[in-house]
C-alpha atoms as a PDB file:
ATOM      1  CA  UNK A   1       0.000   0.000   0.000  1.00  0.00           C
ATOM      2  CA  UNK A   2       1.470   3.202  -1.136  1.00  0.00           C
ATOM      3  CA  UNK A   3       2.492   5.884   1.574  1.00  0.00           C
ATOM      4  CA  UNK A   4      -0.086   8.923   1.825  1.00  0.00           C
ATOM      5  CA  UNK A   5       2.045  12.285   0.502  1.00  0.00           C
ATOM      6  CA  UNK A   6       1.423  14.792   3.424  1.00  0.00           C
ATOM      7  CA  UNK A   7       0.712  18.336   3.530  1.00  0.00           C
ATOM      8  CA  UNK A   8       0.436  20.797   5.619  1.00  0.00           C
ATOM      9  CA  UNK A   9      -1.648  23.828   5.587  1.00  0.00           C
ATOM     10  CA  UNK A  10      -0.436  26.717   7.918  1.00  0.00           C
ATOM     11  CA  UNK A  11      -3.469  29.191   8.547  1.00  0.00           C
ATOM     12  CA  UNK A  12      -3.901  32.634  10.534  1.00  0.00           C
ATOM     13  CA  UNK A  13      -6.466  35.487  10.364  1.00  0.00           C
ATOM     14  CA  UNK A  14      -5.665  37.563   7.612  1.00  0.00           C
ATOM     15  CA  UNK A  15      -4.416  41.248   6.956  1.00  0.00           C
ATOM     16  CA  UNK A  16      -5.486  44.040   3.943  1.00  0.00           C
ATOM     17  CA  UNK A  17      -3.470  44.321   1.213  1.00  0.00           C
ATOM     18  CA  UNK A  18      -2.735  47.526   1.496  1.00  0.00           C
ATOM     19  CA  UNK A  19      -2.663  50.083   4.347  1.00  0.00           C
ATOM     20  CA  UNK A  20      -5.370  52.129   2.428  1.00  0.00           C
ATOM     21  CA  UNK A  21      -8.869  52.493   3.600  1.00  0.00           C
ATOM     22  CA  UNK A  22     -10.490  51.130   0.413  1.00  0.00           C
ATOM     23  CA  UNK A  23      -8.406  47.678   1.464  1.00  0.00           C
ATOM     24  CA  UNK A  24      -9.111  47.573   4.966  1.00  0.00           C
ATOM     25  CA  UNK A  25     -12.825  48.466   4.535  1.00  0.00           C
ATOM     26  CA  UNK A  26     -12.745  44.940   1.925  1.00  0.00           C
ATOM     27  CA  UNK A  27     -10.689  42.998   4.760  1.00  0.00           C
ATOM     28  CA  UNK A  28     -13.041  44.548   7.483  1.00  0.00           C
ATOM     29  CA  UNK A  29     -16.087  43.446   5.844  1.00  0.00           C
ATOM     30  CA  UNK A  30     -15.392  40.254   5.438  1.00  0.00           C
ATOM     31  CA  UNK A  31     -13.821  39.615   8.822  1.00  0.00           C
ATOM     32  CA  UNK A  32     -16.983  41.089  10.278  1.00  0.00           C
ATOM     33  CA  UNK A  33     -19.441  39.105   8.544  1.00  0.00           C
ATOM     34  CA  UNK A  34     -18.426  35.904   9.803  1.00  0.00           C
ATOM     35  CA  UNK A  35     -20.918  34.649  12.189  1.00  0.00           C
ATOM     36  CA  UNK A  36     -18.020  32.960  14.221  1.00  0.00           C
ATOM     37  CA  UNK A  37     -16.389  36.455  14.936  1.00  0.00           C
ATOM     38  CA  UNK A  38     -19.739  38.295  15.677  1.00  0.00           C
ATOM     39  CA  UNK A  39     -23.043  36.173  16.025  1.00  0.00           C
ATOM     40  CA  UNK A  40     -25.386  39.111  15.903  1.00  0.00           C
ATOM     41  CA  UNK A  41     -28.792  38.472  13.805  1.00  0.00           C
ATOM     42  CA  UNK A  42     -28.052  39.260  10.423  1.00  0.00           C
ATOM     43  CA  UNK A  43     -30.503  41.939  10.307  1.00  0.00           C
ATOM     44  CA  UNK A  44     -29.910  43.867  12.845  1.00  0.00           C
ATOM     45  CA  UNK A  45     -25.462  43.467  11.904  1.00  0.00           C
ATOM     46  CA  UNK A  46     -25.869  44.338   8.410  1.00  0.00           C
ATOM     47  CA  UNK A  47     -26.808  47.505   8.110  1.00  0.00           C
ATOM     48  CA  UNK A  48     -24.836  48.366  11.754  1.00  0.00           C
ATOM     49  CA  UNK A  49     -21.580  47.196   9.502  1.00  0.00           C
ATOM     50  CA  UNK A  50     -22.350  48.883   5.921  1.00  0.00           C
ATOM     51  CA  UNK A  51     -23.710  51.868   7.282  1.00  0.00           C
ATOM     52  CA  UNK A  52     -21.643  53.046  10.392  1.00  0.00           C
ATOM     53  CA  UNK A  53     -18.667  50.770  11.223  1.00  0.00           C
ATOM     54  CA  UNK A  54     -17.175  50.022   7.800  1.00  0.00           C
ATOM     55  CA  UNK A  55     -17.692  53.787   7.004  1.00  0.00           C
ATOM     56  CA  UNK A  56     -16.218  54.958  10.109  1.00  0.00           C
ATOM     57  CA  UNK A  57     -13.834  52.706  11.319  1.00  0.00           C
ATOM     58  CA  UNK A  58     -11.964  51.730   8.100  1.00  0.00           C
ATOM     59  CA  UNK A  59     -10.083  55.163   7.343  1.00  0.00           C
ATOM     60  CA  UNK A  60      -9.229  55.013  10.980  1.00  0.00           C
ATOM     61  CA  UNK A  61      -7.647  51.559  11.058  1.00  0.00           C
ATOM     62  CA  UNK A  62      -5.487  52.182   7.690  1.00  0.00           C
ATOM     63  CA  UNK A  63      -4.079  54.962   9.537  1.00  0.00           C
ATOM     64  CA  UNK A  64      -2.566  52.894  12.480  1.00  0.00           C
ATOM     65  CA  UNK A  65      -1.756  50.130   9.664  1.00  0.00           C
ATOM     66  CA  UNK A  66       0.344  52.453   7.934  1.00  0.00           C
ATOM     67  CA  UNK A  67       2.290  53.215  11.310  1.00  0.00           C
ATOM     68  CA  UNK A  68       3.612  49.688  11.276  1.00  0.00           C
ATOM     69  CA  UNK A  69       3.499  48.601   7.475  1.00  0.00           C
ATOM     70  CA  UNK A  70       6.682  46.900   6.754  1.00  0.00           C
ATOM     71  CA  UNK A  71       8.472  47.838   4.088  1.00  0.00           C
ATOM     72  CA  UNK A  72       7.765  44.200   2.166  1.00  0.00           C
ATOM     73  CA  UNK A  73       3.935  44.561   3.406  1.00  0.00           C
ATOM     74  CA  UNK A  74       1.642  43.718   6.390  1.00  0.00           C
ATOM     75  CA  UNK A  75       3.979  42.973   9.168  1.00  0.00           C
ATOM     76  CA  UNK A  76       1.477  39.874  10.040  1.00  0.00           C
ATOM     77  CA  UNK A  77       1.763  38.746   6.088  1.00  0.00           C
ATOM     78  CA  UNK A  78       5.899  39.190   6.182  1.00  0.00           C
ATOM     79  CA  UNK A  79       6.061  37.016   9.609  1.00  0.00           C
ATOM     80  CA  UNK A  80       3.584  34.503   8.220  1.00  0.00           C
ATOM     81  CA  UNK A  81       5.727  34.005   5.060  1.00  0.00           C
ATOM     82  CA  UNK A  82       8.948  33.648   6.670  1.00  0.00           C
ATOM     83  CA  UNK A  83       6.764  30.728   8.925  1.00  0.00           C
ATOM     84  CA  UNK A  84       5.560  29.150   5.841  1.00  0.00           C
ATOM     85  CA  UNK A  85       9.117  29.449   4.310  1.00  0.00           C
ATOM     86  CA  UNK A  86      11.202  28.154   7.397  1.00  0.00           C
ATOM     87  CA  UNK A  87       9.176  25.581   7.866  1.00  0.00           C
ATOM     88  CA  UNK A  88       9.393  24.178   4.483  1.00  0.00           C
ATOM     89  CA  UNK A  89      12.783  24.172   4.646  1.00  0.00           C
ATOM     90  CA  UNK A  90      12.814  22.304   7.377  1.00  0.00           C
ATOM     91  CA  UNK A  91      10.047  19.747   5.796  1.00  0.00           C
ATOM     92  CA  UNK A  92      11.659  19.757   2.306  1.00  0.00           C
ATOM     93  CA  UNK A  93       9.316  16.300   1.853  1.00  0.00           C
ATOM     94  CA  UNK A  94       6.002  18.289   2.717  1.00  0.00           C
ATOM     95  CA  UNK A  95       4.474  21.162   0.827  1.00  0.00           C
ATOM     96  CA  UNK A  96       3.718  23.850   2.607  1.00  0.00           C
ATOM     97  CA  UNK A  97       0.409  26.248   1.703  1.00  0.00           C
ATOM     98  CA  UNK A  98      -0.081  29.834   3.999  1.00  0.00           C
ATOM     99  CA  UNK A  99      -4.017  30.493   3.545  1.00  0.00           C
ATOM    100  CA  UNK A 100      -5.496  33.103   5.575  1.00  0.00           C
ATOM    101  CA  UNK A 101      -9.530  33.420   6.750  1.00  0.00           C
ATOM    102  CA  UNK A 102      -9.922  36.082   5.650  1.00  0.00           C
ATOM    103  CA  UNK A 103      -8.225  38.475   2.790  1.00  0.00           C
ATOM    104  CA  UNK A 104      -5.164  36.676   0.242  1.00  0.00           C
ATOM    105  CA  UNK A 105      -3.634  33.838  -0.198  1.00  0.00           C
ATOM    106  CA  UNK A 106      -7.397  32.992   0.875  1.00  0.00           C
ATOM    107  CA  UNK A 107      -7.672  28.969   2.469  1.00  0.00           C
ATOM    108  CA  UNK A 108      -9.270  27.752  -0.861  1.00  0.00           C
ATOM    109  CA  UNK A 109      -5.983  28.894  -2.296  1.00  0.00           C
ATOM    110  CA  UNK A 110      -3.735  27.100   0.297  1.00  0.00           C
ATOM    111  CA  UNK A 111      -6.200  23.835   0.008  1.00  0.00           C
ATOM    112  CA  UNK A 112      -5.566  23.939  -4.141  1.00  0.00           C
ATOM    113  CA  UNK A 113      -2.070  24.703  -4.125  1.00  0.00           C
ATOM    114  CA  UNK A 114      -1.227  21.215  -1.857  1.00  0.00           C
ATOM    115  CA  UNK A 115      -3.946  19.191  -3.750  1.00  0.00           C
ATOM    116  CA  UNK A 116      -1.963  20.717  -6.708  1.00  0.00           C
ATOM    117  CA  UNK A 117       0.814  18.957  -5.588  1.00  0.00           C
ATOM    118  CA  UNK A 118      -0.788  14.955  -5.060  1.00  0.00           C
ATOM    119  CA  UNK A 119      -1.075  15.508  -1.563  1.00  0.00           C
ATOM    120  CA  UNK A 120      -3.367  12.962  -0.450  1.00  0.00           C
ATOM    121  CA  UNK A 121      -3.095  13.949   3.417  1.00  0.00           C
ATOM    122  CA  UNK A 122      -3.333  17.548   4.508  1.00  0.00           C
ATOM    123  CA  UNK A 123      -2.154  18.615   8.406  1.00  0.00           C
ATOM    124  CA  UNK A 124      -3.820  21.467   9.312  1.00  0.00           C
ATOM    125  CA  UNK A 125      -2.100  24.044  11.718  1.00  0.00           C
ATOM    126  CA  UNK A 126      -3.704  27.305  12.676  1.00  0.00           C
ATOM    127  CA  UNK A 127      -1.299  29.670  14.477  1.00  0.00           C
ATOM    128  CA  UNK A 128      -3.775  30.178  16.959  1.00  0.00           C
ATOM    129  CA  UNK A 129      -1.910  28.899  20.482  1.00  0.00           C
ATOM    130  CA  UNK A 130      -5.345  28.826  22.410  1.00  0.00           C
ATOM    131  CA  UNK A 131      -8.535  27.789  20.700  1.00  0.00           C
ATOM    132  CA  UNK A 132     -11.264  30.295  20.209  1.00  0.00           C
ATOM    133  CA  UNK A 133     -14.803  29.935  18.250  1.00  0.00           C
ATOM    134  CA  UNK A 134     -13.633  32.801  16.976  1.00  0.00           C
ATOM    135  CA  UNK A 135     -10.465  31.937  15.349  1.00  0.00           C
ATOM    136  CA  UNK A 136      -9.727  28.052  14.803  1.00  0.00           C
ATOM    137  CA  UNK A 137     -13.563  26.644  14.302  1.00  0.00           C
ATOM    138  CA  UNK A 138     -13.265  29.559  11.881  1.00  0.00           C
ATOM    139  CA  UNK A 139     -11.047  27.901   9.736  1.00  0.00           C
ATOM    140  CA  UNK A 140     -12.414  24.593  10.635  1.00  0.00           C
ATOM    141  CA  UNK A 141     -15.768  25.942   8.995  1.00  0.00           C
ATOM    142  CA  UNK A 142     -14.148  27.411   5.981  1.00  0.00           C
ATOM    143  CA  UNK A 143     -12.467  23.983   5.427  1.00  0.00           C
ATOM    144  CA  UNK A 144     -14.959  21.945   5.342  1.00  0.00           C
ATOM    145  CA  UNK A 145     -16.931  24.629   3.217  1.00  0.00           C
ATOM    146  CA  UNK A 146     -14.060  23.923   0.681  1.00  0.00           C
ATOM    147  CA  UNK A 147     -14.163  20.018   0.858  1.00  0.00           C
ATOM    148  CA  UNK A 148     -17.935  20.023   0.773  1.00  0.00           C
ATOM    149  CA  UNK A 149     -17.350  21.119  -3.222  1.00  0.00           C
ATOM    150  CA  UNK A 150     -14.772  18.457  -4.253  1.00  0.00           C
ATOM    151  CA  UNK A 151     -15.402  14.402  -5.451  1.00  0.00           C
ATOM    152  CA  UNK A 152     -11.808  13.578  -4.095  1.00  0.00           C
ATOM    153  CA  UNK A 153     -11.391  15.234  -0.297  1.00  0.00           C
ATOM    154  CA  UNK A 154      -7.943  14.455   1.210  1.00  0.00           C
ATOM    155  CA  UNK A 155      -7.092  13.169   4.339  1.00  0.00           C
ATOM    156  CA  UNK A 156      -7.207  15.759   7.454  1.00  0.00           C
ATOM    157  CA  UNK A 157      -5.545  15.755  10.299  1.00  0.00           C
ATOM    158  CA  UNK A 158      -6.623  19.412  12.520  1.00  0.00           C
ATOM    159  CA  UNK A 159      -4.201  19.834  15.252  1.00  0.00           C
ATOM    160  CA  UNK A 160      -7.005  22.141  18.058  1.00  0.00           C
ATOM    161  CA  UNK A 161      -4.489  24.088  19.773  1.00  0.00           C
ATOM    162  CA  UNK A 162      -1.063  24.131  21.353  1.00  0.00           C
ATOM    163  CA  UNK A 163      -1.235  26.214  24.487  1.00  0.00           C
ATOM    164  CA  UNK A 164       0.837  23.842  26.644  1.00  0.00           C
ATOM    165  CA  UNK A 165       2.763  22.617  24.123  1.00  0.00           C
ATOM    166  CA  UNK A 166       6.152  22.158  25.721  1.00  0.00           C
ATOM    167  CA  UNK A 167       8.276  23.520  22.945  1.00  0.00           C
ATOM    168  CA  UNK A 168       5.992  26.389  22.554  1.00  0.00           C
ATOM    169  CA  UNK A 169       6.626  27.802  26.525  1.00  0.00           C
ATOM    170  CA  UNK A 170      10.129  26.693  26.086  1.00  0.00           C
ATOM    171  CA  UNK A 171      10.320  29.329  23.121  1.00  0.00           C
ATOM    172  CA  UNK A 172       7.993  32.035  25.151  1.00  0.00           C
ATOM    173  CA  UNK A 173      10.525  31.177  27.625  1.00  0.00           C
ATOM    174  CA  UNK A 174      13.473  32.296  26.406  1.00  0.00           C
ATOM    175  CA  UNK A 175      11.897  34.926  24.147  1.00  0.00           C
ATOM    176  CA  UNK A 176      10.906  36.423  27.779  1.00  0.00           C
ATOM    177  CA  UNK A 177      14.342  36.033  29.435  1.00  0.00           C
ATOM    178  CA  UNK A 178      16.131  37.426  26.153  1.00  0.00           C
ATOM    179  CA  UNK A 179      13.965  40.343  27.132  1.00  0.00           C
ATOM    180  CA  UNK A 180      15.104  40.292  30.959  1.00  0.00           C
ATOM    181  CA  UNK A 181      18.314  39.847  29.978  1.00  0.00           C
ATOM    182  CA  UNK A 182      18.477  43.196  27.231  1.00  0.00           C
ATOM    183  CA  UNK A 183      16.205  45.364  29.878  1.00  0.00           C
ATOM    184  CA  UNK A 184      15.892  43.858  33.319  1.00  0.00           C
ATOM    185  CA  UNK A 185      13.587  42.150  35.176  1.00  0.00           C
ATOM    186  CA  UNK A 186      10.629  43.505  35.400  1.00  0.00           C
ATOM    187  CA  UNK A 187       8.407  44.581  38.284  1.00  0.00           C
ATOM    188  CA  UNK A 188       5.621  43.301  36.323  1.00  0.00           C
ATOM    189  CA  UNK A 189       4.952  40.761  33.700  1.00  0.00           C
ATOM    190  CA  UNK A 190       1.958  41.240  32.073  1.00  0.00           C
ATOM    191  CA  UNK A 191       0.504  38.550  29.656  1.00  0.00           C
ATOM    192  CA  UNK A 192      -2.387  40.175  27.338  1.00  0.00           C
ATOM    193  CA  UNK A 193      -4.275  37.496  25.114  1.00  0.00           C
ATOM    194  CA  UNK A 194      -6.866  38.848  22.958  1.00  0.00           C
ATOM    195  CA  UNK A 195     -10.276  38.829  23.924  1.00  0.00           C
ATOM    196  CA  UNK A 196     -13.363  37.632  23.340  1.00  0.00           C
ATOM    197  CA  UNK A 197     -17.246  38.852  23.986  1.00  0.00           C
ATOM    198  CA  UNK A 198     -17.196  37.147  27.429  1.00  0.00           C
ATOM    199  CA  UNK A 199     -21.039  35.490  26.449  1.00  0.00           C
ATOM    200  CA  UNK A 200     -18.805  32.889  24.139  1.00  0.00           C
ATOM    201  CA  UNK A 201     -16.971  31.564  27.468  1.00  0.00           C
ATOM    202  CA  UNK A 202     -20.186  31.321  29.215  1.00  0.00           C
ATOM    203  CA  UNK A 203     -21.586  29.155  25.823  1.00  0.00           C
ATOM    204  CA  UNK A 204     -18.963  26.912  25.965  1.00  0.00           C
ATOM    205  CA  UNK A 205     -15.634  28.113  24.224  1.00  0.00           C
ATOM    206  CA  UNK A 206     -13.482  27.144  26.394  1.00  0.00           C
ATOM    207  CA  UNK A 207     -10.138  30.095  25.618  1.00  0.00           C
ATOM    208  CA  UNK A 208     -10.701  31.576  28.710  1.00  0.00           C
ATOM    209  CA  UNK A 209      -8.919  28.255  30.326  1.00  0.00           C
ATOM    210  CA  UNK A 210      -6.274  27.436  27.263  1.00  0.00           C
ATOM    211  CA  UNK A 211      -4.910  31.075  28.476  1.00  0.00           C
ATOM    212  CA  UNK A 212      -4.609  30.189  32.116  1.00  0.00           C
ATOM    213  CA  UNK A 213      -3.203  26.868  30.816  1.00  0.00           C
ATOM    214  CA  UNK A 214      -0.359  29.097  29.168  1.00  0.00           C
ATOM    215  CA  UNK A 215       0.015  31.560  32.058  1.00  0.00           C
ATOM    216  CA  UNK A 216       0.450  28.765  34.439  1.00  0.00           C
ATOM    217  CA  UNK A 217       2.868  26.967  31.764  1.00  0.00           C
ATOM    218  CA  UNK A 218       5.158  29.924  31.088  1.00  0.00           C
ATOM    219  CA  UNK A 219       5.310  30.896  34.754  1.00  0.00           C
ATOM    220  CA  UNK A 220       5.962  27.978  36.145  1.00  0.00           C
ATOM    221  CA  UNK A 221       9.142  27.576  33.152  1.00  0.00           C
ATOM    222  CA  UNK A 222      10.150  31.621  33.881  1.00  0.00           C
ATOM    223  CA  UNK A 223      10.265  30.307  37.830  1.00  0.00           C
ATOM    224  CA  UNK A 224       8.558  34.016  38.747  1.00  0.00           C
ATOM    225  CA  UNK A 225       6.339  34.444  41.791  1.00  0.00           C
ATOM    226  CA  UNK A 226       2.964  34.372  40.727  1.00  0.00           C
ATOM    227  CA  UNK A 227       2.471  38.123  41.867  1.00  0.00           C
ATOM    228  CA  UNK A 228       4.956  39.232  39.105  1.00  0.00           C
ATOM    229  CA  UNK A 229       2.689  38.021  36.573  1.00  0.00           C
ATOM    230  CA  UNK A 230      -0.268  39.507  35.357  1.00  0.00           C
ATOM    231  CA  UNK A 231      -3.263  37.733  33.121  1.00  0.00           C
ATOM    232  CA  UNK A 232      -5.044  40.446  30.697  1.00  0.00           C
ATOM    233  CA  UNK A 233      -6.990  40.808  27.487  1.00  0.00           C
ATOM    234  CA  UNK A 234      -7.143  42.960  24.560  1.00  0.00           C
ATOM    235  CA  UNK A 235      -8.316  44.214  21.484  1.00  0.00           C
ATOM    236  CA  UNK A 236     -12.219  44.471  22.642  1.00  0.00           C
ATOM    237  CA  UNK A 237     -14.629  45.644  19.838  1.00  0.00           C
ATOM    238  CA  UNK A 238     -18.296  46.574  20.665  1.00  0.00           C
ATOM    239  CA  UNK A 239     -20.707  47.387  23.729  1.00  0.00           C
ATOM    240  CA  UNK A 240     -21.068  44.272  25.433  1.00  0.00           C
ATOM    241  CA  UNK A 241     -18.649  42.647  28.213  1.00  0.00           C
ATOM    242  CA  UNK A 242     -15.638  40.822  27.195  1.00  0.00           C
ATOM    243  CA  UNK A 243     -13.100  39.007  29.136  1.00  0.00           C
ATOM    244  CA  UNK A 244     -11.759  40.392  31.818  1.00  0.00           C
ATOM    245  CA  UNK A 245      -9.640  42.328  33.418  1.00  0.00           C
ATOM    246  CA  UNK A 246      -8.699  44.208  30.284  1.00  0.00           C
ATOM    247  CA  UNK A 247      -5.190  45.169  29.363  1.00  0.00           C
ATOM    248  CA  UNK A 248      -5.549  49.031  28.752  1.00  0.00           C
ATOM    249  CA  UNK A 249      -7.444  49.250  32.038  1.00  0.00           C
ATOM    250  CA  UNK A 250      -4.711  47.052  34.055  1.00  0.00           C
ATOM    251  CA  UNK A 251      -1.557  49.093  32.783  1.00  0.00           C
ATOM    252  CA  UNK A 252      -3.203  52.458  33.797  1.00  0.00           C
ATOM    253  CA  UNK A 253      -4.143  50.921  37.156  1.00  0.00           C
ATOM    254  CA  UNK A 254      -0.028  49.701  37.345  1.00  0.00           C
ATOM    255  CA  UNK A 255       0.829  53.387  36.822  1.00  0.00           C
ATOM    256  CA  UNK A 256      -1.289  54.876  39.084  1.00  0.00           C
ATOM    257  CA  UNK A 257      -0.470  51.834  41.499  1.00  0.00           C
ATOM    258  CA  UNK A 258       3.609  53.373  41.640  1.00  0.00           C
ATOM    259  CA  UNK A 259       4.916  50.105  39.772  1.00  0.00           C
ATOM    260  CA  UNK A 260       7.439  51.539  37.709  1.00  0.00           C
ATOM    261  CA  UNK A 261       8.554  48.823  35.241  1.00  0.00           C
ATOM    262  CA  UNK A 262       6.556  46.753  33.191  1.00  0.00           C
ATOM    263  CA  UNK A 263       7.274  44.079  30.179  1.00  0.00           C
ATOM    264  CA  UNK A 264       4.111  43.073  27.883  1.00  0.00           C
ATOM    265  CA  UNK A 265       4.174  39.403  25.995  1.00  0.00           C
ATOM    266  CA  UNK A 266       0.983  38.625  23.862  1.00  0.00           C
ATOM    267  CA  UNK A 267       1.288  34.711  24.164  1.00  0.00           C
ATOM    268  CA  UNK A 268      -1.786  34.125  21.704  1.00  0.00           C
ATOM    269  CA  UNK A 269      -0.341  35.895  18.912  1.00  0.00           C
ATOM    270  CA  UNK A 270       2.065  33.583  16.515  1.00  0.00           C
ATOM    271  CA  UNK A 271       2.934  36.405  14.151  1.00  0.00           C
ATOM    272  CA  UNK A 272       3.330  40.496  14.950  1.00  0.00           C
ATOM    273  CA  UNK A 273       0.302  42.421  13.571  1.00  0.00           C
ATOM    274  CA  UNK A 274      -1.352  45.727  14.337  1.00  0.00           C
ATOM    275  CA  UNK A 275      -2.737  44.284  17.739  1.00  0.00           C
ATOM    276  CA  UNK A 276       0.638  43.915  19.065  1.00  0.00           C
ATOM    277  CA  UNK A 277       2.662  46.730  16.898  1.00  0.00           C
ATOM    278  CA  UNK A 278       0.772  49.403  17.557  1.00  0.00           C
ATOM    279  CA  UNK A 279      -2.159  48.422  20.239  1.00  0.00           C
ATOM    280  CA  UNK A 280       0.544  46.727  23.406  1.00  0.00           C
ATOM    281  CA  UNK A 281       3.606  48.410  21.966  1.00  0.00           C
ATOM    282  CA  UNK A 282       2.563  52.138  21.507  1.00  0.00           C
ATOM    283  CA  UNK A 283      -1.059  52.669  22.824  1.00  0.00           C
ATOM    284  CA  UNK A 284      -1.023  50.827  26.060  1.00  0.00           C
ATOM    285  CA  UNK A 285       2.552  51.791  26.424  1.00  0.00           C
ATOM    286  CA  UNK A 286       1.220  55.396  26.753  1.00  0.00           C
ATOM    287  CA  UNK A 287      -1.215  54.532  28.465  1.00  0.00           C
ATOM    288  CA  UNK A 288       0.890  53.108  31.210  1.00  0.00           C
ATOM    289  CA  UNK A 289       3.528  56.124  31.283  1.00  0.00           C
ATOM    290  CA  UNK A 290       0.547  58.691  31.266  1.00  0.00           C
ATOM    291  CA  UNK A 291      -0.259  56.951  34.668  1.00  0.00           C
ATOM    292  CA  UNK A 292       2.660  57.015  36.021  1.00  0.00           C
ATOM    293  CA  UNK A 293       5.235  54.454  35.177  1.00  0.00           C
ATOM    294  CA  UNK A 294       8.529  54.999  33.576  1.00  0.00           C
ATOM    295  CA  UNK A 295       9.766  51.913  32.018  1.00  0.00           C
ATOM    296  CA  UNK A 296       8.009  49.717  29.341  1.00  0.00           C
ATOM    297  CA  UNK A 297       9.128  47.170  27.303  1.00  0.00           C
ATOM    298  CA  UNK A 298       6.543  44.982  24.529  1.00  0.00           C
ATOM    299  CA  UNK A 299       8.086  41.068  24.077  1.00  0.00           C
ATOM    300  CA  UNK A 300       7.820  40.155  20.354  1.00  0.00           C
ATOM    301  CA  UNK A 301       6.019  37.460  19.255  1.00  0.00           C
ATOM    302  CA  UNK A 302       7.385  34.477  18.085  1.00  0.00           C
ATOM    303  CA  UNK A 303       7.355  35.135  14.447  1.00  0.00           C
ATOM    304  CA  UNK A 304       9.693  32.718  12.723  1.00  0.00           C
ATOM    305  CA  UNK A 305      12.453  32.042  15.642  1.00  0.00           C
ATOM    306  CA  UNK A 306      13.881  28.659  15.255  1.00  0.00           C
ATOM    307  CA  UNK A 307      12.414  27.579  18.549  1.00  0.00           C
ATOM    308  CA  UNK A 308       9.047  28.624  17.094  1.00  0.00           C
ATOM    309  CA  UNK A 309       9.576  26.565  14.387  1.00  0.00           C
ATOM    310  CA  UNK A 310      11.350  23.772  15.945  1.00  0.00           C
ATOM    311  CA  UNK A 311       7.659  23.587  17.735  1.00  0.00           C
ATOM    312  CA  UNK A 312       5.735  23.756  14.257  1.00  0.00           C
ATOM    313  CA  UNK A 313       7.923  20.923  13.080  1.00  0.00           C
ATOM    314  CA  UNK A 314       7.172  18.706  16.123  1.00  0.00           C
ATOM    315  CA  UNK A 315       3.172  19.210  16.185  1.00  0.00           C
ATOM    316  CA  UNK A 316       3.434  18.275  12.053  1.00  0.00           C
ATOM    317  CA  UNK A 317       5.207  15.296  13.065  1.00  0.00           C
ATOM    318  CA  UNK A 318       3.709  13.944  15.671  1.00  0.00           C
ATOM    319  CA  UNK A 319      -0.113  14.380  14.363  1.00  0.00           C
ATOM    320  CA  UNK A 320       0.650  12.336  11.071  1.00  0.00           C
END
């Protein structure tokens, strides 16, 4: 019996293709209209989206993308392709396809470019450490909305998550004592995760405990005293209550508390994007100076480190 040829599909959010507010208006409105990002009845979201937030928020968002567009593009797009491109190097017997849920190279575009190849076997990894609804059933759903149109579907192996993946804390690890070691310790580590509306938790996504399972993780490996380490989310969109404590709200409280130095590490994000860029590593930075505090540092994410990758390359292998 012939040996199934194996793919593997690496897949993250998205980005615009430009930092222009025609592009992020088409990236925005399709990011907003999936029902696994914002469940709202259709009738009341559309014409809340076409008519106010599209309008309104797109010429804003361009703005901050063009304070951190990289020079070869979207920083998340230049991060992802030196994943997909490290990572085939180190797989040289595996194709490799980047898709994205939303914007270009699409996932129907990933899924055609391995089936392209005769893979027969496709190993899918989202770059999502902690699962969400919002993020990796995402591309589960768009997946199977792609297979549901073929005669021949491939094999599919869906790796969930990897919060406490070992290599993955080893390489937040030593991404956070490289950090340490450049800057000092800090009074405060502060771990912001995105966020979500905090009704999905109480439905029955269960990221709220994937980014404990981190926290604990990468404490426990750092050796800190729990007190030094702080638990926060981000990026919250809308009117109603998301998880808590929020990060913007925490770092002003720091200041105004007298700590003086913080460090910020945004465990749930695999590449660097305009969440971490510009929301942790220039808004909440002023935020936390404003009240008070005089030294603050933002961790990179993981990007394409080798220890990053080393980790990619050992959740490919051992899900085959």
């Amino acid at each position: 019996m012939s040996q199934a040829k194996t793919g593997i599909l690496l897949a993250n959010l998205g980005t615009p293709d430009a930092p222009t507010p025609e592009a992020v208006k088409r990236y925005l409105r399709q990011f907003l209209s999936d029902t696994r990002v914002v469940d709202t009845p259709r009738l009341l979201w559309w014409p809340l989206l076409r008519g106010a937030i599209l309008p309104i928020r797109s010429p804003r968002v361009a703005k901050l993308y063009q304070s951190v567009w990289m020079e070869e593009g979207s920083p998340l797009m230049v991060y992802s392709r030196r994943q997909e491109k490290a990572l085939a190097a180190r797989l040289p017997d595996m194709p490799v396809a980047l898709g994205m849920s939303y914007g270009k190279p699409s996932l129907v575009s990933a899924v055609d470019d391995l089936l392209s190849q005769g893979v027969d076997h496709i190993v899918v990894l989202a770059l999502y450490p902690q699962y969400s609804c919002s993020t990796v059933a995402a591309v589960w759903d768009e997946l199977a909305r792609i297979l549901a149109t073929r005669r021949r579907i491939p094999g599919i192996t869906f790796i969930r998550d990897y919060a406490d993946n070992a290599l993955y804390i080893k390489a937040l690890a030593s991404s956070a004592r490289a950090s340490f070691a450049k800057h000092g310790e800090p009074d405060v580590l502060l771990l912001s995760y995105h966020g979500i509306p905090q009704r999905y938790a109480d439905e029955g996504d269960d990221y709220p405990q994937r980014c404990r399972d981190t926290t604990r993780e990468l404490v426990s490996a750092l050796g800190l005293p729990p007190e030094k380490v702080m638990m926060t989310f981000q990026s919250r969109f809308g009117r109603e209550p998301w998880l808590t404590p929020y990060t913007d709200e925490t770092l002003k409280m720091l200041g105004e508390k007298g700590v003086k130095h913080v460090q910020v590490m945004s465990p749930g994000f695999s590449a660097d994007c305009l969440e971490t860029l510009e929301e942790i590593a220039v808004q909440n930075r002023e935020f936390f100076l404003e009240a008070g505090g005089t030294k603050y540092e933002y961790i990179p994410a993981l990007n394409d480190d080798s220890e990053h990758i080393d980790m990619m390359v050992s959740l490919v292998a051992n899900s085959r």
